[in-house]
N, C-alpha and C. Protein backbone atom coordinates (compact mmCIF):
# COMPACT_ATOMS: atom_id res chain seq x y z
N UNK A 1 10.59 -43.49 45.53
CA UNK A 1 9.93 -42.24 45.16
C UNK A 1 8.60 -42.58 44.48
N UNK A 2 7.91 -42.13 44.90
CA UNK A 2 6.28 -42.22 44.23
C UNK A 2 6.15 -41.10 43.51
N UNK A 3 5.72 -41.33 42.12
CA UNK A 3 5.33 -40.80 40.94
C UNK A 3 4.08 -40.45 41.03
N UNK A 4 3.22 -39.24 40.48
CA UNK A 4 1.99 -39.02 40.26
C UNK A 4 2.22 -38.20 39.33
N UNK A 5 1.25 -38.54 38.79
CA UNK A 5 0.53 -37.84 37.23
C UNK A 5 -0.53 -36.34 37.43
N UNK A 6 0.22 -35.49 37.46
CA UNK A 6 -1.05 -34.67 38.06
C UNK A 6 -0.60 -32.84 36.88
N UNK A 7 -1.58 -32.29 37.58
CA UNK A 7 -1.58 -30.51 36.62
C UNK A 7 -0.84 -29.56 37.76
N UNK A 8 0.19 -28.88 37.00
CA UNK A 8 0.45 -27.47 37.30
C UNK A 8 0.16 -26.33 37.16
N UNK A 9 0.22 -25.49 37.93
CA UNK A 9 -0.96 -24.41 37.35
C UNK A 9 0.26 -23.00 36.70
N UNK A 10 -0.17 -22.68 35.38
CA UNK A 10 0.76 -21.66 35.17
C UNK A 10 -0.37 -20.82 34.66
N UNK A 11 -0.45 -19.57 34.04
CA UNK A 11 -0.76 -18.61 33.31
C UNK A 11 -1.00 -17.28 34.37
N UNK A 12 -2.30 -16.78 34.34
CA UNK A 12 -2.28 -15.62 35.27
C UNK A 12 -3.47 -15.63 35.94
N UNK A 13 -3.89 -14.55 36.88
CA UNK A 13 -5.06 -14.36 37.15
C UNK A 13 -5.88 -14.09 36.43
N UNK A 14 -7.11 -14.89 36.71
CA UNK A 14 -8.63 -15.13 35.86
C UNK A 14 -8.38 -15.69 33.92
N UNK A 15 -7.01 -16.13 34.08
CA UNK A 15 -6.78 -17.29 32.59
C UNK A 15 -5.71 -18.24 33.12
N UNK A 16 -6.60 -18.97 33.75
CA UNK A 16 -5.15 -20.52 34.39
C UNK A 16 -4.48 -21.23 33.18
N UNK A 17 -3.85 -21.88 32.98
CA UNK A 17 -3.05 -22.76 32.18
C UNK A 17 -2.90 -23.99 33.32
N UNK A 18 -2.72 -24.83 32.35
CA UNK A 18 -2.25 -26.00 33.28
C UNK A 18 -1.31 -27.23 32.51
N UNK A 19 -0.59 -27.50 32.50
CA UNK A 19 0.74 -28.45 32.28
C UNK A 19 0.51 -29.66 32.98
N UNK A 20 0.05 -31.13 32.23
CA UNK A 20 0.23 -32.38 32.95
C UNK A 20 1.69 -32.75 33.11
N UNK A 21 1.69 -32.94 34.43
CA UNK A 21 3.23 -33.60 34.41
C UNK A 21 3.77 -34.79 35.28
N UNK A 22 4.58 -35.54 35.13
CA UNK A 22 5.07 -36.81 36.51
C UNK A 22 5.72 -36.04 37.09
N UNK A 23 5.44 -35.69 37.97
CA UNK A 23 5.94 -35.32 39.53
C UNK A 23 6.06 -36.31 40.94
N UNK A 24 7.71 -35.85 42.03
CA UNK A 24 7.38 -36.51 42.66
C UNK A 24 6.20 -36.32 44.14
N UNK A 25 5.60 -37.02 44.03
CA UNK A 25 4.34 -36.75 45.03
C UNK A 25 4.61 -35.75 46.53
N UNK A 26 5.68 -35.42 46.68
CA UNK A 26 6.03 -35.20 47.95
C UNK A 26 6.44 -33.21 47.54
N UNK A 27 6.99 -33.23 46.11
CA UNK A 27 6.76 -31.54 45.52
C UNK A 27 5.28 -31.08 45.74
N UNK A 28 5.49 -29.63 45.56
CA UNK A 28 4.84 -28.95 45.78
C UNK A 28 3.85 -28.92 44.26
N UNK A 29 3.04 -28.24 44.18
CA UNK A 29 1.87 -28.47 43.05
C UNK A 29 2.65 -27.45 41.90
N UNK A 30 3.31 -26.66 42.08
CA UNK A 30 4.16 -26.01 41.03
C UNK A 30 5.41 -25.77 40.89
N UNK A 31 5.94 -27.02 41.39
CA UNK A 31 7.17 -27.10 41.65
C UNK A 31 8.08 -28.25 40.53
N UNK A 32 9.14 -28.84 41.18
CA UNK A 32 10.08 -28.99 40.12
C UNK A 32 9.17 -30.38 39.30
N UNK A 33 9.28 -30.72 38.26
CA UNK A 33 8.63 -31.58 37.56
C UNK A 33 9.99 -33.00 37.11
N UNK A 34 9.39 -33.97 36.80
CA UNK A 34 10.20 -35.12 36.24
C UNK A 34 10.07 -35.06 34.61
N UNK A 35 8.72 -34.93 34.34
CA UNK A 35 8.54 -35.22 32.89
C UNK A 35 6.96 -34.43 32.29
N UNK A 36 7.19 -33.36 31.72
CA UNK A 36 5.94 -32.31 30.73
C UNK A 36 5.48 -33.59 30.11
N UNK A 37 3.92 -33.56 30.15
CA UNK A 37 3.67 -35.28 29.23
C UNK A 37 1.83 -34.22 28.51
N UNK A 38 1.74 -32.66 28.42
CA UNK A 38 0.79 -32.31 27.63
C UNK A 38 0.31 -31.42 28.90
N UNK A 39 -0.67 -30.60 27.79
CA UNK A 39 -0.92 -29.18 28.46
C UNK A 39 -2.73 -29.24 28.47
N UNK A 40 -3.40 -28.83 28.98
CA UNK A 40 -4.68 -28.75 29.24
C UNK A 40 -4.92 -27.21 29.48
N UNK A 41 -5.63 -26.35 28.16
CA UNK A 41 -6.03 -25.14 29.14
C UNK A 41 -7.67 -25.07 28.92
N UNK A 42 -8.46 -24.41 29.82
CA UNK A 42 -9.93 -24.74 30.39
C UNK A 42 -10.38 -23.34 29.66
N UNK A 43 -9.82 -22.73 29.21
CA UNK A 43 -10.17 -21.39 28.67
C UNK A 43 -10.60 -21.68 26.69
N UNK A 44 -9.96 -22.37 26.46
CA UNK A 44 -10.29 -22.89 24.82
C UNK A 44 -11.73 -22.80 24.63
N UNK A 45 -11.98 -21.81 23.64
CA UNK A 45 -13.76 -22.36 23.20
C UNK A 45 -14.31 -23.47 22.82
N UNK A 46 -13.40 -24.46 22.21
CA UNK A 46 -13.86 -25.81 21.70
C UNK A 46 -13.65 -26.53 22.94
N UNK A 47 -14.32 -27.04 23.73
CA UNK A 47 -14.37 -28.10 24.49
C UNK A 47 -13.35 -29.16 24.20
N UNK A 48 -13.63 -29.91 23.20
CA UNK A 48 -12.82 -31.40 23.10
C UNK A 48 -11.10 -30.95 22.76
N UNK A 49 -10.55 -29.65 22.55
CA UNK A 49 -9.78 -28.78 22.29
C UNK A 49 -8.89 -28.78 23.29
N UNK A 50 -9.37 -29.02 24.44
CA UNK A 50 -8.88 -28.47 25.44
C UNK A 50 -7.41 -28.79 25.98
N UNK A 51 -7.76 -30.35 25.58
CA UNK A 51 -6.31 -31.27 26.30
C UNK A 51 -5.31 -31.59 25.18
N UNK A 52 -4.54 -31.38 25.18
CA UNK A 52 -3.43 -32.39 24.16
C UNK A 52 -2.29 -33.05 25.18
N UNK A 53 -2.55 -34.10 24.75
CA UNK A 53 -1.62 -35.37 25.30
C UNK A 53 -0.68 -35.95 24.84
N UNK A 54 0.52 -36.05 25.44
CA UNK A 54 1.32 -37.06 24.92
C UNK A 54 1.47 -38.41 25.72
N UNK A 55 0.62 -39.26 24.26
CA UNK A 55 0.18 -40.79 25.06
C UNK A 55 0.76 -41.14 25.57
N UNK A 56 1.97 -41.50 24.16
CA UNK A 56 3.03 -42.73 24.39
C UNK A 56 3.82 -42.46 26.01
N UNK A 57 3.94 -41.22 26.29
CA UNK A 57 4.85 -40.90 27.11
C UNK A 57 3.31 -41.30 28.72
N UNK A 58 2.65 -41.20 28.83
CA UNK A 58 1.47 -40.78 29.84
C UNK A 58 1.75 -42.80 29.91
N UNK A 59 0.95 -43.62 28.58
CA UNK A 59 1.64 -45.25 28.90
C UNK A 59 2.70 -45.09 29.80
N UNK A 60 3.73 -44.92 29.16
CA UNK A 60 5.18 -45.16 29.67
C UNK A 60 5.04 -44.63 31.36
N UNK A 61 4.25 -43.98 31.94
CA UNK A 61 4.97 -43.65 33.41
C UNK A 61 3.42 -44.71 33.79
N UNK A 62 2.45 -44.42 33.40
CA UNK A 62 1.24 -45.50 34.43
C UNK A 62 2.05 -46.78 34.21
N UNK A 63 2.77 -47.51 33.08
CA UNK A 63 3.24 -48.72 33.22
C UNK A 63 4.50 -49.26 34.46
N UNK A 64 5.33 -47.92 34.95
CA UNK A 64 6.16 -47.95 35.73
C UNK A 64 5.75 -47.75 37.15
N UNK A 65 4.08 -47.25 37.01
CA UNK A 65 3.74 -47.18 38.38
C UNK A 65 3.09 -46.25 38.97
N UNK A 66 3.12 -44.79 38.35
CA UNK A 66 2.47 -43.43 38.23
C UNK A 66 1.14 -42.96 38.60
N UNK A 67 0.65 -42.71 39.71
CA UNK A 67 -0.90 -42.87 39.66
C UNK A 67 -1.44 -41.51 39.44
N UNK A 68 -2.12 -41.08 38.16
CA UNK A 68 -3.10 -40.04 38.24
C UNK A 68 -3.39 -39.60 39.20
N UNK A 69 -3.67 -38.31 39.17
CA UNK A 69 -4.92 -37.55 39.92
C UNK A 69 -6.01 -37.58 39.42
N UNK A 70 -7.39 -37.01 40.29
CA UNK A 70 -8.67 -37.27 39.17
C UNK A 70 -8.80 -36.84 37.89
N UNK A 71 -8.41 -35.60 37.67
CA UNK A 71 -8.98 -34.69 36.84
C UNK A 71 -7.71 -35.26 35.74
N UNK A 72 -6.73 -35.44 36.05
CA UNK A 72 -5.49 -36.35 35.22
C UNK A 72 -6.60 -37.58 34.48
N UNK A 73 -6.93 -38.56 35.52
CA UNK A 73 -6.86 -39.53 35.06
C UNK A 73 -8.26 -39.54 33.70
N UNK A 74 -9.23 -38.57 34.30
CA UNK A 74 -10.53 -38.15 33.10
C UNK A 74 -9.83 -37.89 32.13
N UNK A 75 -9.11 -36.78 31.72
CA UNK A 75 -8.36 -36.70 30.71
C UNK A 75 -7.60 -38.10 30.21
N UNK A 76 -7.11 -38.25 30.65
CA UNK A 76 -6.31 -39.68 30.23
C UNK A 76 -7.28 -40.54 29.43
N UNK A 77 -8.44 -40.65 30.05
CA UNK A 77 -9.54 -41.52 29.93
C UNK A 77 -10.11 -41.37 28.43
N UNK A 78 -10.43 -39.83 27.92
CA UNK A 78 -10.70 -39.40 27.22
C UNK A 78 -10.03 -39.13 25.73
N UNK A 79 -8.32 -38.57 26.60
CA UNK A 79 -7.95 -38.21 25.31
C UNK A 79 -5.81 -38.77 25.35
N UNK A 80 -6.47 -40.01 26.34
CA UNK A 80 -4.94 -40.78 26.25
C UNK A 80 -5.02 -41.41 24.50
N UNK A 81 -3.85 -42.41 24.46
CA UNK A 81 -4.01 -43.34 22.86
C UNK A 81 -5.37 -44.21 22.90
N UNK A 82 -5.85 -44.54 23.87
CA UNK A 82 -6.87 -45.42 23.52
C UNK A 82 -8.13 -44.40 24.18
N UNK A 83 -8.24 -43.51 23.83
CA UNK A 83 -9.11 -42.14 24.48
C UNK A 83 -10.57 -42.72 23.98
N UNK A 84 -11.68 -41.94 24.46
CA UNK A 84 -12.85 -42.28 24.05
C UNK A 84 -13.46 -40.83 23.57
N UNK A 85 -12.69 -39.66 23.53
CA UNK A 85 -13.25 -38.77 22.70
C UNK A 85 -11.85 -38.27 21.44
N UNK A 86 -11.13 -39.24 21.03
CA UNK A 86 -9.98 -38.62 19.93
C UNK A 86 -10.97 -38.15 18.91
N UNK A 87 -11.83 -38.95 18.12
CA UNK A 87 -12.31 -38.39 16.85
C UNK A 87 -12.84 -36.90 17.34
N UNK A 88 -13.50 -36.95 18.28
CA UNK A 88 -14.19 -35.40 18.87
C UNK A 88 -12.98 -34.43 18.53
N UNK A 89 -11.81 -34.61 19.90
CA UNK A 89 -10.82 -33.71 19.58
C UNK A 89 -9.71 -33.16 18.16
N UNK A 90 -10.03 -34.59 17.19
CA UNK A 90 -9.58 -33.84 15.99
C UNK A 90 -10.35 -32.88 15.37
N UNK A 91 -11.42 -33.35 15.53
CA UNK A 91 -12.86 -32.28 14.47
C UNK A 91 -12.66 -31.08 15.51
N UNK A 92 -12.43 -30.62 16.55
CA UNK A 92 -12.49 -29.36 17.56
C UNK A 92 -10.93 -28.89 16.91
N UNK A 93 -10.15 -29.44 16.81
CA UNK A 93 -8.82 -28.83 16.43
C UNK A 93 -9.04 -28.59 15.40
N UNK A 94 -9.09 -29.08 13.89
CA UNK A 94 -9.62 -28.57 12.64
C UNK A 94 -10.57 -27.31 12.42
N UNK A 95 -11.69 -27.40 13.49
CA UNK A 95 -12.50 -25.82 13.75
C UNK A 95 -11.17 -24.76 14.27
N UNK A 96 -11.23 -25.48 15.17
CA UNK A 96 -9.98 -23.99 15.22
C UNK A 96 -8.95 -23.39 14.38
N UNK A 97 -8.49 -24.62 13.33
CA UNK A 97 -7.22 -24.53 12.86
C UNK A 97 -7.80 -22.99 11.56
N UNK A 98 -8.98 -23.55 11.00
CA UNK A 98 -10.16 -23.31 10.15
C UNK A 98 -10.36 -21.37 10.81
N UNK A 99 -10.53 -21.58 11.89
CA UNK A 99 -11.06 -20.28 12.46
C UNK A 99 -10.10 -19.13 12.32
N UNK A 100 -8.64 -19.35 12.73
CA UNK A 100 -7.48 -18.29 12.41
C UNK A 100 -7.75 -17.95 10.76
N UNK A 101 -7.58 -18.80 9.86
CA UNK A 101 -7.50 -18.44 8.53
C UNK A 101 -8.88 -17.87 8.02
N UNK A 102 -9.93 -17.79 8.44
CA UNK A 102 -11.14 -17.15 8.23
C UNK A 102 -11.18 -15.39 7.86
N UNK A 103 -11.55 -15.40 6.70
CA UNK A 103 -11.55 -13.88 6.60
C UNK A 103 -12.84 -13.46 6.35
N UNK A 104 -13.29 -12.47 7.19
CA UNK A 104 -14.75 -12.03 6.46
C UNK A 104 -15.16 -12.03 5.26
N UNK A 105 -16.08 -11.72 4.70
CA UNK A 105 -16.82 -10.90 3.11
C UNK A 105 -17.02 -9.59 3.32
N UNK A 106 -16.62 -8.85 2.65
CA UNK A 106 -16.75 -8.07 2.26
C UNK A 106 -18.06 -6.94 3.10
N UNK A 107 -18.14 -6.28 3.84
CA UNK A 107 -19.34 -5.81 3.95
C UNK A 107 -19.99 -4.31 3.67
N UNK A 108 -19.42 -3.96 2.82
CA UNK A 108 -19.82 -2.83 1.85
C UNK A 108 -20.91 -3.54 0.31
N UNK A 109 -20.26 -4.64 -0.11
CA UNK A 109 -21.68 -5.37 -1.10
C UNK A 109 -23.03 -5.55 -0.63
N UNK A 110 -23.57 -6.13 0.32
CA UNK A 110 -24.43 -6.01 1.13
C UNK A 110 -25.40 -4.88 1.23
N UNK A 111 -24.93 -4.45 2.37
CA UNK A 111 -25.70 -2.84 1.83
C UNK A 111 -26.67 -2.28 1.19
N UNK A 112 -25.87 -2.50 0.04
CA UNK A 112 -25.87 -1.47 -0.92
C UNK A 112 -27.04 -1.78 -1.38
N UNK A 113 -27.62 -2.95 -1.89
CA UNK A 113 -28.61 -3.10 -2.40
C UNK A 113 -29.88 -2.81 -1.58
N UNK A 114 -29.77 -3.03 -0.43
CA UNK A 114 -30.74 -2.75 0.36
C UNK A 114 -31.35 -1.32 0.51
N UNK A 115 -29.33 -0.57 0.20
CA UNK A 115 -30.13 1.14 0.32
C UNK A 115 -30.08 1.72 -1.16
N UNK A 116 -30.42 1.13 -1.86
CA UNK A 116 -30.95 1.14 -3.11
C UNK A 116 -32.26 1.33 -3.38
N UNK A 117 -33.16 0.19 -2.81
CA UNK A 117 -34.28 0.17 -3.02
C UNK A 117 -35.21 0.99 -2.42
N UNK A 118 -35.10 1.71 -0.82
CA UNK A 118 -35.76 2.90 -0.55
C UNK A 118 -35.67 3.82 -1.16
N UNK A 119 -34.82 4.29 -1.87
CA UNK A 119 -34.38 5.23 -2.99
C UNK A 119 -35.05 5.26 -3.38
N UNK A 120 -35.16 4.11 -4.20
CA UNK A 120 -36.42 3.89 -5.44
C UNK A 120 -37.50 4.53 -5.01
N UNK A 121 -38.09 3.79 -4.46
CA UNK A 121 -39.21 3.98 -4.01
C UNK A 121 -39.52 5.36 -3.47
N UNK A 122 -38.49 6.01 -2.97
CA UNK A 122 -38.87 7.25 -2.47
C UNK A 122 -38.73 8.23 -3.64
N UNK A 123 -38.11 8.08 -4.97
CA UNK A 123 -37.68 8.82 -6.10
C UNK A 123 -39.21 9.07 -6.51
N UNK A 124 -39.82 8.11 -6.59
CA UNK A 124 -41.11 7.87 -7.56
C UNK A 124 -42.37 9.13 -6.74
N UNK A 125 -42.08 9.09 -5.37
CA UNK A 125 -43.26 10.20 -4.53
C UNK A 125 -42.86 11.01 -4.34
N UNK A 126 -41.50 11.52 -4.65
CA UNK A 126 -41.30 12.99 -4.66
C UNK A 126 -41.17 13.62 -6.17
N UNK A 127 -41.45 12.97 -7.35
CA UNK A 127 -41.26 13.30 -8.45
C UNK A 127 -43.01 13.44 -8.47
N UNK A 128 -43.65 12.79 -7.98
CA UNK A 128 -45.27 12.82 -8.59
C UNK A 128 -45.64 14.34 -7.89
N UNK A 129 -45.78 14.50 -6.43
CA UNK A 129 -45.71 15.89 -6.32
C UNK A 129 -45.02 17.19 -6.71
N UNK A 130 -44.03 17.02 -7.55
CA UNK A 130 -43.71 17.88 -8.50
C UNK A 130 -43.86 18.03 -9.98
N UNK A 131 -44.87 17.23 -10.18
CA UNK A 131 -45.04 17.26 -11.65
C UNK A 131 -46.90 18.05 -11.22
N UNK A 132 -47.65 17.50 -10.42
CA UNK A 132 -48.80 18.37 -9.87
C UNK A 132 -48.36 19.68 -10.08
N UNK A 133 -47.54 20.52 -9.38
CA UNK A 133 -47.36 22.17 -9.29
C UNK A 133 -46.93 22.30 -10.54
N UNK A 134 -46.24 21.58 -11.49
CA UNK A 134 -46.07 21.76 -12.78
C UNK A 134 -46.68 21.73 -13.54
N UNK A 135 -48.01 20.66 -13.52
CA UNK A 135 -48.83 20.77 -14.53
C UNK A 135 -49.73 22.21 -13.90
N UNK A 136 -49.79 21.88 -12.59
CA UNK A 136 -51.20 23.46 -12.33
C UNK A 136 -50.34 24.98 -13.24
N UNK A 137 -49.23 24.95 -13.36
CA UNK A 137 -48.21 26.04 -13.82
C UNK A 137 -48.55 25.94 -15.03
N UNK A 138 -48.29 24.69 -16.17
CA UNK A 138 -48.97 25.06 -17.30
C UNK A 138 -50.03 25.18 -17.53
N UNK A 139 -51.07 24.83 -16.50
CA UNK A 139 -52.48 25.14 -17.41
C UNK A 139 -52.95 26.24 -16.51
N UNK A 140 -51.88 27.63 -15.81
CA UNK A 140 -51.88 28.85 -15.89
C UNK A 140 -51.66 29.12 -16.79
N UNK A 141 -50.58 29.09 -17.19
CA UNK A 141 -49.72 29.93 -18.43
C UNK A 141 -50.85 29.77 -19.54
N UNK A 142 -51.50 28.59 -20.32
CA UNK A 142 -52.74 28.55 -21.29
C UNK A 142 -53.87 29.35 -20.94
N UNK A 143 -54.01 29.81 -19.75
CA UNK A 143 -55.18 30.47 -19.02
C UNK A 143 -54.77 31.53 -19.54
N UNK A 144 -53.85 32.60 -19.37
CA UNK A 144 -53.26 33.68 -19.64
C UNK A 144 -53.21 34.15 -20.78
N UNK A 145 -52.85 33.13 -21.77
CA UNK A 145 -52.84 33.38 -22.86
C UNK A 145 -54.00 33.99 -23.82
């Protein structure tokens, strides 16, 4: 039986999922599996995010004989135990981990100060034209007198 290392496709239309798995080469592409060895989905916003692997287990079948597919074996390449982007993919997992627990500020503080200050400013030119008709009013009333 020949082993290959390759992706299954699960999720739905227009959001694929995909499952690395040892399969035997002669199944069908979503069919029965030997061994789940990590999941890859292409939809993740963090790039280096994308793949999680289980090494030890991915070693264990290339040592018995297992040959990747392409897009398997890039991944492998990348983010097997001896990967060439791990540090990447921890710092992309930490953003994310970071991103659920994120809560806004507040956005009623803000604001406020901003609509504060037209106020101002508009308090000061509608008070000056009413003190004009007020003063012309008292220096009727002294006229009269």
């Amino acid at each position: 039986m020949a082993v290959k290392i390759r992706m299954k496709k699960m999720g739905r239309t227009h959001r694929p999922f995909f499952r690395v798995c040892a399969m035997d080469q002669r199944k069908p592409r979503d069919g029965r599996v030997i061994e789940e060895l990590g999941v890859y989905d292409p939809m993740c916003p963090e790039t280096d995010a994308r793949a999680q692997l289980k090494g030890d287990r991915i070693d264990y079948w290339l040592s018995v004989g297992a040959q990747p597919s392409e897009k398997c074996a890039t991944l492998i390449k990348k983010y097997g135990t001896t990967g060439t982007h791990l540090d990447a993919q921890r710092e992309a997992l930490e953003r994310l981990g970071r991103r659920k627990d994120y809560t806004p500020a507040p956005v009623t503080a803000s604001p406020q100060p901003k609509a504060e200050e037209p106020k101002a400013e508009a308090a000061p030119a509608e008070e000056a034209p009413a003190e004009e008709p007020a003063a012309e009013a008292a220096t009727e009333e002294t006229a009269s007198e």
